[in-house]
N, C-alpha and C. Protein backbone atom coordinates (compact mmCIF):
# COMPACT_ATOMS: atom_id res chain seq x y z
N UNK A 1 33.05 -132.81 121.62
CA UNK A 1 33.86 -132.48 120.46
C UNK A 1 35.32 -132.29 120.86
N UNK A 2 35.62 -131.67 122.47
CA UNK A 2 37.00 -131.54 122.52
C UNK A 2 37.59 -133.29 122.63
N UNK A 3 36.94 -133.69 123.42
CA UNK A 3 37.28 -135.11 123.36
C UNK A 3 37.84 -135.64 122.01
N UNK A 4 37.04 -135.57 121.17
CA UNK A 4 37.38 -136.28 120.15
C UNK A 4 38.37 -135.42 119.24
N UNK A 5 38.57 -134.08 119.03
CA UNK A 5 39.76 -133.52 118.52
C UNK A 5 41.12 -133.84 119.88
N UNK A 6 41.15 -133.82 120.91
CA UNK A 6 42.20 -134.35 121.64
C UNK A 6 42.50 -135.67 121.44
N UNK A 7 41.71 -136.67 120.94
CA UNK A 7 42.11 -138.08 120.37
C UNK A 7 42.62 -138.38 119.15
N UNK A 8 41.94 -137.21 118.36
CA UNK A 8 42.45 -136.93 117.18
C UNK A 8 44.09 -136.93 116.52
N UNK A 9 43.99 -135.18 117.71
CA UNK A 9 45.74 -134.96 118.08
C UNK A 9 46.69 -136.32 118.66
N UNK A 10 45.91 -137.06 119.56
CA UNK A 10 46.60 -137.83 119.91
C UNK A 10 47.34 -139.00 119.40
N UNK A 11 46.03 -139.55 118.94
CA UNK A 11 46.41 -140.82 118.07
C UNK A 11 46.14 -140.76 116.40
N UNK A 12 45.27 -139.57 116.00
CA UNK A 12 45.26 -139.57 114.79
C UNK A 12 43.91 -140.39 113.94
N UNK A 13 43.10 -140.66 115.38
CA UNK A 13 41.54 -141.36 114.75
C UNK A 13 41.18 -141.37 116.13
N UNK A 14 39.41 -141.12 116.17
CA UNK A 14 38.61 -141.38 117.50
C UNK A 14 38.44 -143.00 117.34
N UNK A 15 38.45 -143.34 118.57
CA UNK A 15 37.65 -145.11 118.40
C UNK A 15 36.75 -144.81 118.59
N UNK A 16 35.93 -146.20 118.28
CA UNK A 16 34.34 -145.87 118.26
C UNK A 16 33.98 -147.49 119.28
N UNK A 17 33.80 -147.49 120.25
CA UNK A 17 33.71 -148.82 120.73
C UNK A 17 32.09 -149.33 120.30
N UNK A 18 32.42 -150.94 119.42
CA UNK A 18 31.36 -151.99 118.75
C UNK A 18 31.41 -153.27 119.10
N UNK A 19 30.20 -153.88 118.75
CA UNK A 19 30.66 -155.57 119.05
C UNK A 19 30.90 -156.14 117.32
N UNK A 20 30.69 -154.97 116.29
CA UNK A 20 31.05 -155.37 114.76
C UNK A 20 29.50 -156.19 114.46
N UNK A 21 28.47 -155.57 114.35
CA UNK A 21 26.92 -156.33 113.79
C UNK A 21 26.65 -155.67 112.90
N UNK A 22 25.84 -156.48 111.86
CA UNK A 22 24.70 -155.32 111.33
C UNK A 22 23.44 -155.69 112.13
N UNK A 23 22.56 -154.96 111.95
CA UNK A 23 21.41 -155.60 113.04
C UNK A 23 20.12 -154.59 112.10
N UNK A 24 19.29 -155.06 112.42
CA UNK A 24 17.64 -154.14 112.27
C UNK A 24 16.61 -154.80 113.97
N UNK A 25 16.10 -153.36 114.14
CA UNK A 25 15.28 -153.55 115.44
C UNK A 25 14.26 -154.27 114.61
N UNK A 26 13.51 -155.68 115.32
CA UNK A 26 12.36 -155.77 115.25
C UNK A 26 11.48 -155.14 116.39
N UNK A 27 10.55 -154.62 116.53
CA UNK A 27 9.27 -154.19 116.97
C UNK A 27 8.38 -155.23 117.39
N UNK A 28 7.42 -155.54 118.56
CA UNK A 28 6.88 -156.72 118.98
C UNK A 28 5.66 -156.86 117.76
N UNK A 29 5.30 -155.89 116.93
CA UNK A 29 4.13 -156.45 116.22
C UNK A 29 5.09 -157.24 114.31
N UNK A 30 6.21 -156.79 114.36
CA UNK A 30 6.66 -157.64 113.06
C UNK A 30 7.38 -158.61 113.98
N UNK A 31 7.95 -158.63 114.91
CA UNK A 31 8.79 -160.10 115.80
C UNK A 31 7.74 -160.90 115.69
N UNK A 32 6.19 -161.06 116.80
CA UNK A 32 5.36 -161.93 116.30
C UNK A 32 5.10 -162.23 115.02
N UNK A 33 4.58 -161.16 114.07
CA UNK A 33 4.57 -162.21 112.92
C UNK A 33 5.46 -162.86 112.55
N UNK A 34 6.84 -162.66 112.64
CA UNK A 34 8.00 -163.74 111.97
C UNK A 34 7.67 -164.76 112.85
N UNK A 35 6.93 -164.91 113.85
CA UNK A 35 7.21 -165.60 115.34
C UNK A 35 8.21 -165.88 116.21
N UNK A 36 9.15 -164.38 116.42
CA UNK A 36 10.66 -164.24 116.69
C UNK A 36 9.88 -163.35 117.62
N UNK A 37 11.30 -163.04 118.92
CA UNK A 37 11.13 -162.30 119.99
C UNK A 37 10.96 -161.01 119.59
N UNK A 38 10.96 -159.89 120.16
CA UNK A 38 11.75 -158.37 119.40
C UNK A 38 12.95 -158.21 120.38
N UNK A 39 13.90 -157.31 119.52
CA UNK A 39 15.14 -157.07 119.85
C UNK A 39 15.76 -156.43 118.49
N UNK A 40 17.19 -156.72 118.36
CA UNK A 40 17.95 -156.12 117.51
C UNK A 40 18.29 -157.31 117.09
N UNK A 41 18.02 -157.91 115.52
CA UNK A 41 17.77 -158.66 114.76
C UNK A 41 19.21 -158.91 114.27
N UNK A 42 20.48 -159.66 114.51
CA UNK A 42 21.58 -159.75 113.67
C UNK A 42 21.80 -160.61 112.36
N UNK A 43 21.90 -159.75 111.61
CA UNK A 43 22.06 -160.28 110.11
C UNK A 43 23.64 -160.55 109.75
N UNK A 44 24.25 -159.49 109.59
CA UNK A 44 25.71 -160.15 109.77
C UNK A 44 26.40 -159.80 110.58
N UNK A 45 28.24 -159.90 110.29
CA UNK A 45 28.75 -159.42 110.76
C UNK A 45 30.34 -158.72 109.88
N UNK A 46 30.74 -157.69 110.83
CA UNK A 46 31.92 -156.41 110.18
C UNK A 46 33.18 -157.96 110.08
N UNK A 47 34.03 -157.53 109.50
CA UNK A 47 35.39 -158.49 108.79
C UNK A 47 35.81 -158.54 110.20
N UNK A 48 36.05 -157.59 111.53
CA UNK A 48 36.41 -157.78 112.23
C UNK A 48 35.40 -157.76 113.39
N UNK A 49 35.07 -158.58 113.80
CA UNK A 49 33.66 -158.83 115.06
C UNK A 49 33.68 -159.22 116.41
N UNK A 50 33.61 -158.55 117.23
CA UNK A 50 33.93 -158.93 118.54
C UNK A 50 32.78 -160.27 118.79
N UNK A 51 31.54 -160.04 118.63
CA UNK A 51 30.18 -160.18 118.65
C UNK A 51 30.52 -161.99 118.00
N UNK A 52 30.98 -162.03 117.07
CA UNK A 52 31.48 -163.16 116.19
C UNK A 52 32.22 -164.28 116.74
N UNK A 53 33.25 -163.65 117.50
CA UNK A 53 33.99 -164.32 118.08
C UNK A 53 33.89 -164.63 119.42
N UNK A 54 32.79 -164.13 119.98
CA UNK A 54 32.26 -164.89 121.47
C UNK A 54 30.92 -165.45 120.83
N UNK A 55 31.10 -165.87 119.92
CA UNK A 55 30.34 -167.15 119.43
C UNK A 55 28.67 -166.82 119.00
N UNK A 56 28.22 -165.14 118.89
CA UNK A 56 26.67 -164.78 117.99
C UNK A 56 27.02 -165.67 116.97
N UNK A 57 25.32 -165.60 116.44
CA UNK A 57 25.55 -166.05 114.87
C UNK A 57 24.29 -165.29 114.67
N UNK A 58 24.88 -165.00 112.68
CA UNK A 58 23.22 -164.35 112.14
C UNK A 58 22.35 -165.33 112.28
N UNK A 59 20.56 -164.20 112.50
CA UNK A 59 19.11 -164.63 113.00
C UNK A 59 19.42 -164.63 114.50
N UNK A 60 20.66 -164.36 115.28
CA UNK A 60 20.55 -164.10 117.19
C UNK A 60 20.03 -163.00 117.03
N UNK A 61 18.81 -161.93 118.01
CA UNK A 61 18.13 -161.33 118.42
C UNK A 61 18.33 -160.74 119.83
N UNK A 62 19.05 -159.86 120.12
CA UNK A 62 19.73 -159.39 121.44
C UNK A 62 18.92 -159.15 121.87
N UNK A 63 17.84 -159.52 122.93
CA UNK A 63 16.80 -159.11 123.82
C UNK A 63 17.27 -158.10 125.11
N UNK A 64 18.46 -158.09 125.54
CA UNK A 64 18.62 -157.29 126.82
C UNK A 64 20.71 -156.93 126.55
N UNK A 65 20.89 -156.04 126.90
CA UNK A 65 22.44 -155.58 127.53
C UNK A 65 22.89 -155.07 128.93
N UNK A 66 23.69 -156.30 129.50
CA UNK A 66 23.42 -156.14 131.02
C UNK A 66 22.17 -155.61 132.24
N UNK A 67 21.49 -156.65 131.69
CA UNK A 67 20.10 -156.61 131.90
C UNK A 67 19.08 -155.76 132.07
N UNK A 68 19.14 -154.63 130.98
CA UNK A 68 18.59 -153.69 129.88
C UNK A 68 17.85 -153.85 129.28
N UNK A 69 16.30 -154.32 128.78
CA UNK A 69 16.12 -154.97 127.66
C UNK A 69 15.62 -153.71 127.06
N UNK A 70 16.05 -154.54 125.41
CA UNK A 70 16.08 -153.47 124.66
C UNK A 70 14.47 -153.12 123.94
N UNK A 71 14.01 -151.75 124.17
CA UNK A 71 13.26 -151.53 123.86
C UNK A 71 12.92 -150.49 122.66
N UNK A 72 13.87 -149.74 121.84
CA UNK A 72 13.57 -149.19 120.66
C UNK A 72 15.02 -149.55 120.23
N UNK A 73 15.56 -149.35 119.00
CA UNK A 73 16.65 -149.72 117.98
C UNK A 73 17.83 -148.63 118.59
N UNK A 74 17.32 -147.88 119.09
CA UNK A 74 18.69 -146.72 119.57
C UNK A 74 19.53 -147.44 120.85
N UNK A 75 18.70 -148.12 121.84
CA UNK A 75 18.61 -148.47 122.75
C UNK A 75 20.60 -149.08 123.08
N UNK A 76 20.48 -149.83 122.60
CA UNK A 76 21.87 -150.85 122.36
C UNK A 76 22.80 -150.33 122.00
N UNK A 77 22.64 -149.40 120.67
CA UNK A 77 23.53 -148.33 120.39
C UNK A 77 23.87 -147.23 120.76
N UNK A 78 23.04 -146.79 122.10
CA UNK A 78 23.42 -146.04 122.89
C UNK A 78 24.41 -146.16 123.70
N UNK A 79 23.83 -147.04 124.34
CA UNK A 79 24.65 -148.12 125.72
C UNK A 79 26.10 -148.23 124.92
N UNK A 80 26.31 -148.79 123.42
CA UNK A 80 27.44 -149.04 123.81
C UNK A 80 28.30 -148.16 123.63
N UNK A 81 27.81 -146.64 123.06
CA UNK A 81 28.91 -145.93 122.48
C UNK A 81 28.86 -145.08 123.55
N UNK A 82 28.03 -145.36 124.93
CA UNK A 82 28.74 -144.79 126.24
C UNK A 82 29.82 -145.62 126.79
N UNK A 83 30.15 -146.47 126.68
CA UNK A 83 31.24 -147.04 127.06
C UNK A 83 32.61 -146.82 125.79
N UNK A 84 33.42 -147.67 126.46
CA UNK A 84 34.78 -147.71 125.96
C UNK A 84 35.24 -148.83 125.68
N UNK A 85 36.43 -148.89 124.81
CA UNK A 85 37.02 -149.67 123.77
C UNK A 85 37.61 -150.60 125.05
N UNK A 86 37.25 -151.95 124.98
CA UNK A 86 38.12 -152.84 126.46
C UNK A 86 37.13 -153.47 127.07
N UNK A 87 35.96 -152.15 127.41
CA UNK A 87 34.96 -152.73 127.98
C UNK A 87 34.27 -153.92 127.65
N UNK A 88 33.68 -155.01 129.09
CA UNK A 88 32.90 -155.90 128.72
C UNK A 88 31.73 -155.91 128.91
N UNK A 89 30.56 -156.08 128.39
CA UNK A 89 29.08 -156.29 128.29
C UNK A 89 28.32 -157.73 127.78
N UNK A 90 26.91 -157.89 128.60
CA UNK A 90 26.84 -159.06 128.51
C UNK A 90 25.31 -159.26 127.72
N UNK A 91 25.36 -159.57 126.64
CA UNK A 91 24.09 -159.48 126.15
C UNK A 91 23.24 -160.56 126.02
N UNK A 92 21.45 -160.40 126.44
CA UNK A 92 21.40 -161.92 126.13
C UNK A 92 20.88 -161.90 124.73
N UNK A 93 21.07 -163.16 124.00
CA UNK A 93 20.71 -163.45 122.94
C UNK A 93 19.59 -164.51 122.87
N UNK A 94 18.34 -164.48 122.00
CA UNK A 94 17.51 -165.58 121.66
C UNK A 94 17.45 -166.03 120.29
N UNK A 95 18.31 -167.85 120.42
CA UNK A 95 18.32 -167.91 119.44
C UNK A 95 17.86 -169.50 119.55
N UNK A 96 16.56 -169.91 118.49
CA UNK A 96 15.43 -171.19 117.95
C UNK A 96 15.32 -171.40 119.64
N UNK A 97 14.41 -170.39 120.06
CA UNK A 97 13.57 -170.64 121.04
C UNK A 97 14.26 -170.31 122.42
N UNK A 98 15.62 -170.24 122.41
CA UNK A 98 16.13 -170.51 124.01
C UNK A 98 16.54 -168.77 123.44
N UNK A 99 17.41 -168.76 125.27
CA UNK A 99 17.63 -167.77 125.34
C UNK A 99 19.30 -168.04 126.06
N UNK A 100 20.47 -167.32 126.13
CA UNK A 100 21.42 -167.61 126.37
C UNK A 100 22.18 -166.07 126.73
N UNK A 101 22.95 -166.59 127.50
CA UNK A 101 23.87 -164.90 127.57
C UNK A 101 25.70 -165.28 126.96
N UNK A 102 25.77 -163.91 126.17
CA UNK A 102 27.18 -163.89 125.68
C UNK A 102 27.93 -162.33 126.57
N UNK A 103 28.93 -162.96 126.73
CA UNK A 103 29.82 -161.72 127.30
C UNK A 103 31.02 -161.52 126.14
N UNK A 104 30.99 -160.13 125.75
CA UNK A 104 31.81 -159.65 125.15
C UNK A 104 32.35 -158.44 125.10
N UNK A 105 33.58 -158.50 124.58
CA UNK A 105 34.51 -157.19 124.86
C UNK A 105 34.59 -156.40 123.58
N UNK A 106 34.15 -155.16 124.18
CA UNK A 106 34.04 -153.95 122.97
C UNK A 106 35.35 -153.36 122.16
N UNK A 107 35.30 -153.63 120.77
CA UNK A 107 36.89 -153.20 120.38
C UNK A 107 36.55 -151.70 119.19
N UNK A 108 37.62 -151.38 118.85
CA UNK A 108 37.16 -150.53 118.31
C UNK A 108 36.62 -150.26 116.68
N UNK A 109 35.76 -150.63 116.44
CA UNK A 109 35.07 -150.16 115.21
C UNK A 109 35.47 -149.38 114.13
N UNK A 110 36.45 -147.94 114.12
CA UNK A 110 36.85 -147.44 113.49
C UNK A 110 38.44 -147.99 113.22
N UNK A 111 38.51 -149.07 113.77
CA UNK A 111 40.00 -149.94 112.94
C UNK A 111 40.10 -150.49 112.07
């Protein structure tokens, strides 16, 4: 809390470091039935998207964050709001069958 009232004072807003998703966890027993992996399911994305612009697209499914895989819905959103606004992270994504890694840089969310 002092943290974030000293950022406050400082700049007048906390950042919140994001890659800008909406997402829903799938779970391995609804991923199989869609016949999709489980992960964090991306549906869209914020007006401003880090995530967007290193080239996700909605229906990508983040299976792992710097080789993490994600295993409940908090998981990802943990990870990233321990880091900071700048930072880069590399997530892999599965998307129509393959699997691929994106690296992207965390900006801040509350802008």
């Amino acid at each position: 809390a002092i943290e974030a009232a000293t950022e406050i004072i400082e700049t007048g807003s906390v950042s919140r470091p994001g890659i800008g998703v909406y997402c829903t966890f799938l779970d391995e027993e609804t991923a199989t039935q869609a016949g999709v992996v489980s992960g964090m399911y991306i549906s869209d994305f914020m007006e401003i998207s880090p995530a967007h612009q290193a080239g996700m697209q909605a229906g990508d499914i983040i299976t792992a964050y710097d080789g993490n895989p994600v295993e409940t819905g908090d998981d990802l959103i943990e990870y990233i709001g321990s880091k900071e606004v700048g930072d880069q992270i590399t997530l892999t994504v599965w998307r129509d069958g393959q699997e691929m890694e994106i690296t992207i840089t965390l900006a801040d969310t509350n802008a």
